[in-house]
PDB file of N, CA and C in Angstrom:
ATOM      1  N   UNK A   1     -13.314 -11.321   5.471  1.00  0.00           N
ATOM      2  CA  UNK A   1     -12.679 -10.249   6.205  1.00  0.00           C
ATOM      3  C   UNK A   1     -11.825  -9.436   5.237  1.00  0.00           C
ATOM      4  N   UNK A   2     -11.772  -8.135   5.379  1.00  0.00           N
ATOM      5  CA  UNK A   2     -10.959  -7.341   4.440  1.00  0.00           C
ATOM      6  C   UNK A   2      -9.717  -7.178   4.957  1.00  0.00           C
ATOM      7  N   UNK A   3      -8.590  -7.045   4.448  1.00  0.00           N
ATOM      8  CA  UNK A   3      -7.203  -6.388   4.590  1.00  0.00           C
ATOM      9  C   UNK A   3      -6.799  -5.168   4.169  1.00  0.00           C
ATOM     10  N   UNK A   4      -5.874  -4.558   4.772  1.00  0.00           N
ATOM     11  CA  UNK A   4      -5.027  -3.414   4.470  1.00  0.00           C
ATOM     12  C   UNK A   4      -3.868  -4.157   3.825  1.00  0.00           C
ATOM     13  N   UNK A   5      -3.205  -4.462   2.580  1.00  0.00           N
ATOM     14  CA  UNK A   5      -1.853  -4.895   2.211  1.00  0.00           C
ATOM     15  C   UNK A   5      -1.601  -3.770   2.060  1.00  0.00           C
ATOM     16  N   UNK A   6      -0.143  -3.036   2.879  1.00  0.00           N
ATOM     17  CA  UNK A   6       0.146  -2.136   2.026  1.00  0.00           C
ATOM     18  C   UNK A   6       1.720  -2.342   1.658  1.00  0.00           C
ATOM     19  N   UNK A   7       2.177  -1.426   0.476  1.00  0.00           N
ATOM     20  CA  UNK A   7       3.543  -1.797  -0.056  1.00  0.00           C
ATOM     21  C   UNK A   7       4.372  -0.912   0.517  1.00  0.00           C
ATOM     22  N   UNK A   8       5.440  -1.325   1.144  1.00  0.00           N
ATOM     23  CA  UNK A   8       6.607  -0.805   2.007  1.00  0.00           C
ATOM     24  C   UNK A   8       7.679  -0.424   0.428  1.00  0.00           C
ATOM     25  N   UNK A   9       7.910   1.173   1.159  1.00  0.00           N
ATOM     26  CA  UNK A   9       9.522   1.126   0.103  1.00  0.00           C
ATOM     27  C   UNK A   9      10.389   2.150   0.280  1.00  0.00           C
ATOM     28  N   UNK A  10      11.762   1.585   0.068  1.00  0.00           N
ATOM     29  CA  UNK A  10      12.726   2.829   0.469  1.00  0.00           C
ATOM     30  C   UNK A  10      13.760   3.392  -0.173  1.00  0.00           C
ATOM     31  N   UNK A  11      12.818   3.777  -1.635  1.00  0.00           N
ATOM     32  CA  UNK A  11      13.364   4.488  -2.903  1.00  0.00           C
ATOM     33  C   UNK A  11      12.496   5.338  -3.159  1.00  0.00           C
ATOM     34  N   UNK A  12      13.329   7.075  -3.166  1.00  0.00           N
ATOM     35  CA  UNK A  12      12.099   7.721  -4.467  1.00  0.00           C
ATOM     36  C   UNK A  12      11.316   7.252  -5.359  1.00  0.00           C
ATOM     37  N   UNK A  13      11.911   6.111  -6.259  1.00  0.00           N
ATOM     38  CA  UNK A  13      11.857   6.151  -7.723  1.00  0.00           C
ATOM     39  C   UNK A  13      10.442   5.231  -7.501  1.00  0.00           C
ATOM     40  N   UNK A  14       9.116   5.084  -8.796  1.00  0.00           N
ATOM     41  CA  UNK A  14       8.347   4.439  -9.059  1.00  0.00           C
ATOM     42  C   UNK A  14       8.723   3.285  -9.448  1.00  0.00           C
ATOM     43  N   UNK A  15       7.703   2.399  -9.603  1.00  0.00           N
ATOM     44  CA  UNK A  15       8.055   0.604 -10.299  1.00  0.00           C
ATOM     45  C   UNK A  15       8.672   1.126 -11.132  1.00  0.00           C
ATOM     46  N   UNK A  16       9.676  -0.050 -11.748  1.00  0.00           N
ATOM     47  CA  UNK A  16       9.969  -0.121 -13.169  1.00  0.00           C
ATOM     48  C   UNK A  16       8.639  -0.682 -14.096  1.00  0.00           C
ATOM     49  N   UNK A  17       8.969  -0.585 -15.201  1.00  0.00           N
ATOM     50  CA  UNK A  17       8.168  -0.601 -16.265  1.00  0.00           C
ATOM     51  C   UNK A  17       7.633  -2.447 -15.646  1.00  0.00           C
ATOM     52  N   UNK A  18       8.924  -3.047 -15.668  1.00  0.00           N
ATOM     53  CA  UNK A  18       8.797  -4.612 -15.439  1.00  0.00           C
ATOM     54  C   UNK A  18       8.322  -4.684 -14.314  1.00  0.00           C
ATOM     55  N   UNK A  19       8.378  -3.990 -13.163  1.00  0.00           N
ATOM     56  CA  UNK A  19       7.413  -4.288 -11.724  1.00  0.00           C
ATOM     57  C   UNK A  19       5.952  -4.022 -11.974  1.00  0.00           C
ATOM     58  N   UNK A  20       5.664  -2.774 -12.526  1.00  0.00           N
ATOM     59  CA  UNK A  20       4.424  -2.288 -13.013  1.00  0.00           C
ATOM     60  C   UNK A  20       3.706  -3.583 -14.410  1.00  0.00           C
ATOM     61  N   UNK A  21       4.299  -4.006 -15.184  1.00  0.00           N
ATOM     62  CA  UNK A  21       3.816  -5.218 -15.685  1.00  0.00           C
ATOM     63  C   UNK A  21       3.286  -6.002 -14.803  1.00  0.00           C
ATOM     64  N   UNK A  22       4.143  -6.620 -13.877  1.00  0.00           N
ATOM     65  CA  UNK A  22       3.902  -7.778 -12.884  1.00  0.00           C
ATOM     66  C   UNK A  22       3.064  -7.449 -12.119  1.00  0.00           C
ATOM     67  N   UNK A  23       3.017  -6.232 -11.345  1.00  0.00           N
ATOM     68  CA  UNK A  23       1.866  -5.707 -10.872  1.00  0.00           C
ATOM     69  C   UNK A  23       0.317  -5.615 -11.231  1.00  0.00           C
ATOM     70  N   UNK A  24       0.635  -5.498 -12.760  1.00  0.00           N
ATOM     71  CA  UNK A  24      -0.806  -5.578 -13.600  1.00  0.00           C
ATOM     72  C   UNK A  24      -1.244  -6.932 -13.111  1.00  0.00           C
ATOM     73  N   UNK A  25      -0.270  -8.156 -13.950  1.00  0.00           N
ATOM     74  CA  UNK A  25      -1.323  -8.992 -13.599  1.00  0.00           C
ATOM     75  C   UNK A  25      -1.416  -9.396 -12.536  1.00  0.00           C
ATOM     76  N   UNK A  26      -0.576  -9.110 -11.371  1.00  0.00           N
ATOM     77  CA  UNK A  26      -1.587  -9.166 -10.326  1.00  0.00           C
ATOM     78  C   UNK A  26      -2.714  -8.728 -10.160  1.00  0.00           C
ATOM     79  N   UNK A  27      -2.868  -7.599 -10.062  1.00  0.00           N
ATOM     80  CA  UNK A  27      -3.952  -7.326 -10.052  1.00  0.00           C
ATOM     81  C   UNK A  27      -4.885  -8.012 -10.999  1.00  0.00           C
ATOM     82  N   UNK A  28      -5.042  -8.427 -12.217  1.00  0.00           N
ATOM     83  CA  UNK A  28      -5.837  -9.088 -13.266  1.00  0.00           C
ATOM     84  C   UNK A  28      -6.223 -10.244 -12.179  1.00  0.00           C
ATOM     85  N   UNK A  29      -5.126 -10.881 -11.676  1.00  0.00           N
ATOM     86  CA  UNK A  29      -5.482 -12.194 -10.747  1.00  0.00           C
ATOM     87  C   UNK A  29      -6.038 -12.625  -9.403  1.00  0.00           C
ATOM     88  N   UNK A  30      -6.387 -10.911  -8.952  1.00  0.00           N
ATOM     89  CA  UNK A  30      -6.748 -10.874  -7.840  1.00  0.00           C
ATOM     90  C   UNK A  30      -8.454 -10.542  -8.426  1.00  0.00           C
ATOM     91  N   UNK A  31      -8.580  -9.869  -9.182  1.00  0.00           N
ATOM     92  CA  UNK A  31      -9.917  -9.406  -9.641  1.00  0.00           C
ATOM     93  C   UNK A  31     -10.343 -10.666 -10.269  1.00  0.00           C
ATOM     94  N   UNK A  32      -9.369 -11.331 -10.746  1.00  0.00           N
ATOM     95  CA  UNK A  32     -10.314 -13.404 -11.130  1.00  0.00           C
ATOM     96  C   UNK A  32     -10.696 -13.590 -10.297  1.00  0.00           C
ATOM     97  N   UNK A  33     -10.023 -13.683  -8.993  1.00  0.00           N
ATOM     98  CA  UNK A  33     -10.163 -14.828  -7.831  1.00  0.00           C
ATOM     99  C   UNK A  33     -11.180 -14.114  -6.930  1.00  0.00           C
ATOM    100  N   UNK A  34     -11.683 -12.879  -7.212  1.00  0.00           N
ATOM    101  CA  UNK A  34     -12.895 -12.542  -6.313  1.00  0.00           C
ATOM    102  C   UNK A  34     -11.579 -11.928  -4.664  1.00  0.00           C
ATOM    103  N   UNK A  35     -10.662 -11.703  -4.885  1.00  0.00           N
ATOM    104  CA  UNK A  35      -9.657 -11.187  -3.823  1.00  0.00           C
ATOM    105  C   UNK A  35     -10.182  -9.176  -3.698  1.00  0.00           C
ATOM    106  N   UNK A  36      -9.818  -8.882  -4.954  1.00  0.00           N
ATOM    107  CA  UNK A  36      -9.684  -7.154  -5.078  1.00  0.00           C
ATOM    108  C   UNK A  36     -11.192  -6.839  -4.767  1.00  0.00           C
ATOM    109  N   UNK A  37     -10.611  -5.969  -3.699  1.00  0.00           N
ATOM    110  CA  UNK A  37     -11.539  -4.469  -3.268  1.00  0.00           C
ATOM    111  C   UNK A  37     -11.683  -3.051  -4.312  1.00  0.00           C
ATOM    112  N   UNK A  38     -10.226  -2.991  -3.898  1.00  0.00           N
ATOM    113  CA  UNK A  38      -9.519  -2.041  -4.150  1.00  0.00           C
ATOM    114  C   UNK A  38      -8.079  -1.760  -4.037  1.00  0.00           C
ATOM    115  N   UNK A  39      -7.301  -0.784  -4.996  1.00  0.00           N
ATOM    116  CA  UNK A  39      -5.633  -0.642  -4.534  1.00  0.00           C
ATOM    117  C   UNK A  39      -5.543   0.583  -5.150  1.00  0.00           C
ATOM    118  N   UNK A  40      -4.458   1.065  -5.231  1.00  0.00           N
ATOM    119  CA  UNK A  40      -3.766   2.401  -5.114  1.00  0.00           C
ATOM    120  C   UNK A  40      -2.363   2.812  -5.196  1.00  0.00           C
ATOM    121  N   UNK A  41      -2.171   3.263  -6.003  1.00  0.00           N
ATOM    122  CA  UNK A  41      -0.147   4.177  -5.255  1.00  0.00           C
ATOM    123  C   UNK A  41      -0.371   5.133  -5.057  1.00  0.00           C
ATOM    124  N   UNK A  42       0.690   5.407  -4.196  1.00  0.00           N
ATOM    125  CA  UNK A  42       0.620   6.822  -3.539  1.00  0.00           C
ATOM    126  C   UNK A  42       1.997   7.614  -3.956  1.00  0.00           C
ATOM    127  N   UNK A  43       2.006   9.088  -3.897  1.00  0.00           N
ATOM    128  CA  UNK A  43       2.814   9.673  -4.542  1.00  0.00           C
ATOM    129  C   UNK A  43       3.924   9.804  -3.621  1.00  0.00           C
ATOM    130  N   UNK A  44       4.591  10.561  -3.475  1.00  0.00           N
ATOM    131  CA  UNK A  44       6.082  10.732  -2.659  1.00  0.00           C
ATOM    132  C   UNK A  44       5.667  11.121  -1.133  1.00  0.00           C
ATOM    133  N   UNK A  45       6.320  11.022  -0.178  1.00  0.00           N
ATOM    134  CA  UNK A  45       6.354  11.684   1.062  1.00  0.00           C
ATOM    135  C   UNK A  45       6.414  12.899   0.995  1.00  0.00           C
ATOM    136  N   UNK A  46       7.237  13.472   0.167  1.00  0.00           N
ATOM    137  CA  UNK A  46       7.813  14.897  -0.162  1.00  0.00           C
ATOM    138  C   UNK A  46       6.389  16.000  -0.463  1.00  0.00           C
ATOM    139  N   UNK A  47       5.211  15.340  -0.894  1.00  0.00           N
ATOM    140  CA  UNK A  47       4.283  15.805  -1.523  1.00  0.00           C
ATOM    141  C   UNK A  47       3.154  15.486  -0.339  1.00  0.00           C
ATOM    142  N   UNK A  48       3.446  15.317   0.404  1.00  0.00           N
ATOM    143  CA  UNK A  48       2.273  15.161   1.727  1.00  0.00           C
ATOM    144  C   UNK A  48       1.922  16.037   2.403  1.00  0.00           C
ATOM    145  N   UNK A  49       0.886  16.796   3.008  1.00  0.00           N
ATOM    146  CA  UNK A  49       0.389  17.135   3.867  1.00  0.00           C
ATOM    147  C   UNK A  49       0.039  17.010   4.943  1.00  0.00           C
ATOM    148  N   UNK A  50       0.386  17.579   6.453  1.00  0.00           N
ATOM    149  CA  UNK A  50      -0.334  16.611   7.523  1.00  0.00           C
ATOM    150  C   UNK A  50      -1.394  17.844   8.195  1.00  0.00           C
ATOM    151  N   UNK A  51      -2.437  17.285   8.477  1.00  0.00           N
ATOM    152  CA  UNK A  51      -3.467  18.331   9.107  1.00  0.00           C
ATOM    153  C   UNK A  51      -3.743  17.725  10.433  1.00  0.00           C
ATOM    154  N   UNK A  52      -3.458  18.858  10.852  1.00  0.00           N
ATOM    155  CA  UNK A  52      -4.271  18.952  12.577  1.00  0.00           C
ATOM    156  C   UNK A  52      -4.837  19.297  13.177  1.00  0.00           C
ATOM    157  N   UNK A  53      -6.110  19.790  13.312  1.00  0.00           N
ATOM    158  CA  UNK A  53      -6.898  19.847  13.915  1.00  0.00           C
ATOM    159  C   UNK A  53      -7.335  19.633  15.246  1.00  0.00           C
ATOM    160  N   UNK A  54      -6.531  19.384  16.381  1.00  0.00           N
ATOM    161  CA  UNK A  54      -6.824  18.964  17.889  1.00  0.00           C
ATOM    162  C   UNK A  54      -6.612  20.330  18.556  1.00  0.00           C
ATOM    163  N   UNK A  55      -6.529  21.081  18.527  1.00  0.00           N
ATOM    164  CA  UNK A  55      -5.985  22.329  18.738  1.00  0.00           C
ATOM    165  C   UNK A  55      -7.109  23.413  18.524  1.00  0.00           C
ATOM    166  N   UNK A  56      -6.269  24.418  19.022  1.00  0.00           N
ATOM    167  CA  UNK A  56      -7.822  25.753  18.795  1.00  0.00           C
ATOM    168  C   UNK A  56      -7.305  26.255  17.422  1.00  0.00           C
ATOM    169  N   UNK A  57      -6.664  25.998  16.717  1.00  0.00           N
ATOM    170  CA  UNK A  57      -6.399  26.438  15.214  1.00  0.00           C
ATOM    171  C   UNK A  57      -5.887  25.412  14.048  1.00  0.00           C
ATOM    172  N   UNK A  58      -6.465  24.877  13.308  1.00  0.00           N
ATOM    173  CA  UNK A  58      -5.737  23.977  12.127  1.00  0.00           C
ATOM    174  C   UNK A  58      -4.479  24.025  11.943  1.00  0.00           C
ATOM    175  N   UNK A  59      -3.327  23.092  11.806  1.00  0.00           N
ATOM    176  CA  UNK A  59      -1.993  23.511  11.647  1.00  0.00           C
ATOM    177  C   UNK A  59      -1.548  22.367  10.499  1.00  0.00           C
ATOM    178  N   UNK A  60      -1.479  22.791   9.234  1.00  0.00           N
ATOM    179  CA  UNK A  60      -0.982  22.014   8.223  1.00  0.00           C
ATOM    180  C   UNK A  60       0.368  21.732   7.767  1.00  0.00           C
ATOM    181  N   UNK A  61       0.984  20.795   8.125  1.00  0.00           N
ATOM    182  CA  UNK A  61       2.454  20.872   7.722  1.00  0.00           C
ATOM    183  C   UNK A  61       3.059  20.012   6.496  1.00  0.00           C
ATOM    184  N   UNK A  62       4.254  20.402   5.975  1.00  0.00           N
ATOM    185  CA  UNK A  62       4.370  20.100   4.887  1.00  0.00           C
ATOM    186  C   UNK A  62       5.144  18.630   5.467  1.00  0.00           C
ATOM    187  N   UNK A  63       4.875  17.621   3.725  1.00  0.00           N
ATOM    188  CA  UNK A  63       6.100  16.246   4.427  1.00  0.00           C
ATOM    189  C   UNK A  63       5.104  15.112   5.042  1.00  0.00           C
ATOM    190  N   UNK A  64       6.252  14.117   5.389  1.00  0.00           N
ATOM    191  CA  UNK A  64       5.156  12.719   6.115  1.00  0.00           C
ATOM    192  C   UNK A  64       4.916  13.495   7.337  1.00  0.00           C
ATOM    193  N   UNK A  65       4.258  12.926   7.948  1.00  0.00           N
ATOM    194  CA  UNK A  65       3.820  12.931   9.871  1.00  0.00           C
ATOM    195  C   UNK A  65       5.463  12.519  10.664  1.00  0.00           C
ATOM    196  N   UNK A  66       6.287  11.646  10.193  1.00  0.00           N
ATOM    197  CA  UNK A  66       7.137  10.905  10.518  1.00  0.00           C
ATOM    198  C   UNK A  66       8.111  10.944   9.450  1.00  0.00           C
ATOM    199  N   UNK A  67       9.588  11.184  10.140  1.00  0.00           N
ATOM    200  CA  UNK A  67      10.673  11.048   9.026  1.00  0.00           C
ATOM    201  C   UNK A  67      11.348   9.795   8.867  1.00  0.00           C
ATOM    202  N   UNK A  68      11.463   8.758   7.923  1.00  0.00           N
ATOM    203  CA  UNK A  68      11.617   7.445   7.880  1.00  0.00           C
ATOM    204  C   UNK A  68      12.863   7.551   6.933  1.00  0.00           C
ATOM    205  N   UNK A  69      13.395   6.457   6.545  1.00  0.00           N
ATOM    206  CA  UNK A  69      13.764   6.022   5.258  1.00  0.00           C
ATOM    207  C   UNK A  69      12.717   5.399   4.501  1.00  0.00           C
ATOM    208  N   UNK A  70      11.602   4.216   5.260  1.00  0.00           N
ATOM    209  CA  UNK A  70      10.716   3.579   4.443  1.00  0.00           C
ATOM    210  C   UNK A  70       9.393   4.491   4.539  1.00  0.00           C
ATOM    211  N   UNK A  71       8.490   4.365   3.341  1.00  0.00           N
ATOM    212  CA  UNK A  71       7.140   5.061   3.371  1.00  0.00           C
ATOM    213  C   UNK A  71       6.355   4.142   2.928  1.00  0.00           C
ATOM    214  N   UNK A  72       5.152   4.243   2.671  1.00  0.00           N
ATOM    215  CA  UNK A  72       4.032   4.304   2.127  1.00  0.00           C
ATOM    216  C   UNK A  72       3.823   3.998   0.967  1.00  0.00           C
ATOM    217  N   UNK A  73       4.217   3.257  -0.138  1.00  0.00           N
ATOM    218  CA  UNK A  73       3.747   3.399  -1.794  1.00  0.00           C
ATOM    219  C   UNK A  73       2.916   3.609  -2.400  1.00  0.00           C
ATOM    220  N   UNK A  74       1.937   2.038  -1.631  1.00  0.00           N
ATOM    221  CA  UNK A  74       1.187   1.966  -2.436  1.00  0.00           C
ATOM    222  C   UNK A  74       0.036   0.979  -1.396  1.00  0.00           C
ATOM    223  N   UNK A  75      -1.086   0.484  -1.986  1.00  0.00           N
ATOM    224  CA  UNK A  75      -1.698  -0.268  -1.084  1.00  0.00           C
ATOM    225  C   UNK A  75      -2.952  -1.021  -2.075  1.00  0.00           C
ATOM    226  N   UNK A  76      -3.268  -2.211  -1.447  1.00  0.00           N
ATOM    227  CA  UNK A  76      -4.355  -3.159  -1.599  1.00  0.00           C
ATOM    228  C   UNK A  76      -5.265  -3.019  -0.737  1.00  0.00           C
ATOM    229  N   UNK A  77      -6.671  -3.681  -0.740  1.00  0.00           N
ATOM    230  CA  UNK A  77      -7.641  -3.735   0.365  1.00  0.00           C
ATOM    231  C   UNK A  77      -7.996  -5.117  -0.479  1.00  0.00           C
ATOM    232  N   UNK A  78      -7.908  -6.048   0.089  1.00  0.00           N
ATOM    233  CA  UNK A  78      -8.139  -7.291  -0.047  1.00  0.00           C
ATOM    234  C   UNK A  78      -9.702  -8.224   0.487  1.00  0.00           C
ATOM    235  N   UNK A  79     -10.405  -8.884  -0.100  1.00  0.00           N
ATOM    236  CA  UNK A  79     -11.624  -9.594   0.909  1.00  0.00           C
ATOM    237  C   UNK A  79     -10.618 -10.799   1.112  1.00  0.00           C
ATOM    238  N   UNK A  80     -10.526 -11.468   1.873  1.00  0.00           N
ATOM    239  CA  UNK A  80      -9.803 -12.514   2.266  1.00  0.00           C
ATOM    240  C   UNK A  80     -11.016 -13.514   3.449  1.00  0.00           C
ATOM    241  N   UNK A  81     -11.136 -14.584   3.066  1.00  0.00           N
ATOM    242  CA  UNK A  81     -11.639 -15.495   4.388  1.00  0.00           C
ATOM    243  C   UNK A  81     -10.958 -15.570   5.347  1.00  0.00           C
ATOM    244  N   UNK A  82      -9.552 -15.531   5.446  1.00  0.00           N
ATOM    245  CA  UNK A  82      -8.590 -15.530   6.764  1.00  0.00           C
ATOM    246  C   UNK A  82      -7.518 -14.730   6.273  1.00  0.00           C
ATOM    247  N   UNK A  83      -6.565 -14.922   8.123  1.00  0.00           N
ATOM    248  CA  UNK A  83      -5.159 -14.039   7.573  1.00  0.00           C
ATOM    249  C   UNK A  83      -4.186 -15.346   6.831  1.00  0.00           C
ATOM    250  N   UNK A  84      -4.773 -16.661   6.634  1.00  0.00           N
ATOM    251  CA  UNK A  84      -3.243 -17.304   5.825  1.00  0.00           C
ATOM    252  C   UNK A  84      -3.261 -16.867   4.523  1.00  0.00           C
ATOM    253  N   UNK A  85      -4.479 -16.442   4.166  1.00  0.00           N
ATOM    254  CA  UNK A  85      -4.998 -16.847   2.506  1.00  0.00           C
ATOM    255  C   UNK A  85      -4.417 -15.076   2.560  1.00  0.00           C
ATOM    256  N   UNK A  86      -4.954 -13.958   3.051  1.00  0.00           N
ATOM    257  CA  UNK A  86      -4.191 -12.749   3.163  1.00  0.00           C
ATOM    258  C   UNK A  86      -2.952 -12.724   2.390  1.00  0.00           C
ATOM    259  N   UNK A  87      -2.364 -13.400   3.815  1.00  0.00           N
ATOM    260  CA  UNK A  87      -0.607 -13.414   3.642  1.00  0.00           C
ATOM    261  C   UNK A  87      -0.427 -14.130   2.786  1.00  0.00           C
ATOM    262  N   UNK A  88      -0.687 -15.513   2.112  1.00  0.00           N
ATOM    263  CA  UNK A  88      -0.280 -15.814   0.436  1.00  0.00           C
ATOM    264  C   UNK A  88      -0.336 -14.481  -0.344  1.00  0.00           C
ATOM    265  N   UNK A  89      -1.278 -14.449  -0.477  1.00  0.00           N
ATOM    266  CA  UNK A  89      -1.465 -13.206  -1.224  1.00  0.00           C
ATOM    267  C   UNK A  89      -0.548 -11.669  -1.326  1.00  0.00           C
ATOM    268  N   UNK A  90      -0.412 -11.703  -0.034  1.00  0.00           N
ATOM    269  CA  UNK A  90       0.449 -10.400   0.400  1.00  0.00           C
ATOM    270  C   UNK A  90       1.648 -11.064  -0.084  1.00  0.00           C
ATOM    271  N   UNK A  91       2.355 -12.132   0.176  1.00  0.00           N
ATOM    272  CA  UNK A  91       3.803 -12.790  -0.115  1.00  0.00           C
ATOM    273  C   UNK A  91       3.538 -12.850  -1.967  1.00  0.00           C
ATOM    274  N   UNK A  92       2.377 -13.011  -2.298  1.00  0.00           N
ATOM    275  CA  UNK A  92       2.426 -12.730  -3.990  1.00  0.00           C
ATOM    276  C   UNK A  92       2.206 -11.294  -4.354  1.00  0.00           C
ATOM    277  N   UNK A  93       1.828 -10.388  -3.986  1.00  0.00           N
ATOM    278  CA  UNK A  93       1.683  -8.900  -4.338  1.00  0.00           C
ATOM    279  C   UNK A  93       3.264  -8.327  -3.608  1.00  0.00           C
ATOM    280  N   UNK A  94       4.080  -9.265  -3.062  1.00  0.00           N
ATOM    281  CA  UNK A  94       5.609  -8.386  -2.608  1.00  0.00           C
ATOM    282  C   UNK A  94       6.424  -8.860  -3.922  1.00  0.00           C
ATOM    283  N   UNK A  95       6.007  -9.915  -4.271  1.00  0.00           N
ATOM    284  CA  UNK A  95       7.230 -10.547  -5.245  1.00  0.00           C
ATOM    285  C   UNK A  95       6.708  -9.331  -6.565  1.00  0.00           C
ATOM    286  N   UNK A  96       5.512  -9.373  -6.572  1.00  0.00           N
ATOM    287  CA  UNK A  96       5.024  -8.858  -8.071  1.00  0.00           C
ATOM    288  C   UNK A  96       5.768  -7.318  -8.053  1.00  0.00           C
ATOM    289  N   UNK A  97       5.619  -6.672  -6.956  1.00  0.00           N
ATOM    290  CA  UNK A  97       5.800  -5.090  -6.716  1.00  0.00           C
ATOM    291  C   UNK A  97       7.818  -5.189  -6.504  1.00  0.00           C
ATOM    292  N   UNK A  98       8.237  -5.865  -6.089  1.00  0.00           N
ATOM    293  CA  UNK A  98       9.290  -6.309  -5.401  1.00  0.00           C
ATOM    294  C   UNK A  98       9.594  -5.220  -4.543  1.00  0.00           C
ATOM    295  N   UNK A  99       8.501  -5.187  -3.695  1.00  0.00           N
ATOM    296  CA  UNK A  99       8.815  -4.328  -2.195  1.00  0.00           C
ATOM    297  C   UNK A  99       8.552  -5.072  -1.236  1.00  0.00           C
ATOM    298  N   UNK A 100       8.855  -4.374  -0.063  1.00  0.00           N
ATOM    299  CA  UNK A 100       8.250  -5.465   1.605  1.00  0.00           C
ATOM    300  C   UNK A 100       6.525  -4.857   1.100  1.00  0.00           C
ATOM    301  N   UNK A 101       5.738  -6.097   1.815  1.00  0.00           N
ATOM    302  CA  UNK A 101       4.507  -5.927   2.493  1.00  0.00           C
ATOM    303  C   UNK A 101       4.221  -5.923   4.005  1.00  0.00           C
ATOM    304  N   UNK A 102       3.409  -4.997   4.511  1.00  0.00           N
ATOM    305  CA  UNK A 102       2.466  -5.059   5.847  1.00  0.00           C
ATOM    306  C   UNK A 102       1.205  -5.301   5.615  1.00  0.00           C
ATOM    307  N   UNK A 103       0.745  -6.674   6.352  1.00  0.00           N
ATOM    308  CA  UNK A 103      -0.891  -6.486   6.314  1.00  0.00           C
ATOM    309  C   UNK A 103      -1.490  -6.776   7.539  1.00  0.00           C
ATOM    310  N   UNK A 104      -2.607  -5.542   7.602  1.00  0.00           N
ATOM    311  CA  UNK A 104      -3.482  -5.350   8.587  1.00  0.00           C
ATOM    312  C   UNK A 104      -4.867  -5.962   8.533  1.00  0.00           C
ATOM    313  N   UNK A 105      -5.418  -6.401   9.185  1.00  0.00           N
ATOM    314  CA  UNK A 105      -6.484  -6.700   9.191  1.00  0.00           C
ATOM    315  C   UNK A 105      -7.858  -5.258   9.259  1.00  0.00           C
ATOM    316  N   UNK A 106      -9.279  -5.154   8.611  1.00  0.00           N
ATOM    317  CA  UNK A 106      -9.476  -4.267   9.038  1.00  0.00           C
ATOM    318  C   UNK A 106     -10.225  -4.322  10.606  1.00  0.00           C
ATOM    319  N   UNK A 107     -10.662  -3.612  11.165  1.00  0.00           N
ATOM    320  CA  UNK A 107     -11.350  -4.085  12.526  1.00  0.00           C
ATOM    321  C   UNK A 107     -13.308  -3.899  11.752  1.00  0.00           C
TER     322      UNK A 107
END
C-alpha cells in the first residue's frame, strides 16, 4: 500500500544544512529498504497559487487556499505493507527532517 508522509512546518526558513544531511540519508535508507516511491519539498506558501475553476470563469489567487501558521514542506510517497511499518517510518523521516509528520494512506 502506498502513503502520503507529508512534512508539517511552521517556519519560513528551509532545513538546515544538518537536517538536509539527515534527510539525505534517509532517503539513501528508504531507497535500500525498497520503502521510496517518491519525495519532494515544496517552496513557501507565499509562492502558491490557487486555481478555480467551478465557476463560469477561472479565478486564480495568490497564497495557500488556507491561512495557517503550519504548511506544507515537503512530502514522501512511501510503498509500505501496512500503516505500522508506515508510521515507523514516518516517526523516522520526523526525527531526520525535525518537523511533525501526517500520513495518509492512498485510497
Amino acid at each position: 500500500m502506498q502513503y502520503l508522509v507529508s512534512v508539517i512546518d511552521d517556519t519560513a526558513g528551509l532545513a538546515t544544512s544538518d537536517e538536509q544531511a539527515a534527510i539525505d540519508v534517509f532517503n539513501d535508507q528508504l531507497k535500500a529498504d525498497g520503502y521510496w516511491v517518491f519525495a519532494g519539498g515544496l517552496g513557501s506558501p507565499s509562492n502558491a497559487t490557487v486555481v478555480d475553476n467551478r465557476g463560469a470563469e477561472i479565478v486564480f489567487t495568490d497564497g495557500p487556499f488556507v491561512e495557517s501558521k503550519e504548511h506544507l514542506a515537503g512530502f514522501w510517497i512511501l510503498e509500505a505493507p501496512d500503516l505500522d511499518v508506515a508510521l515507523k517510518l514516518a516517526a523516522q523521516g520526523s526525527k531526520a527532517c525535525n518537523r511533525k509528520i501526517e500520513v495518509r494512506p492512498f485510497l
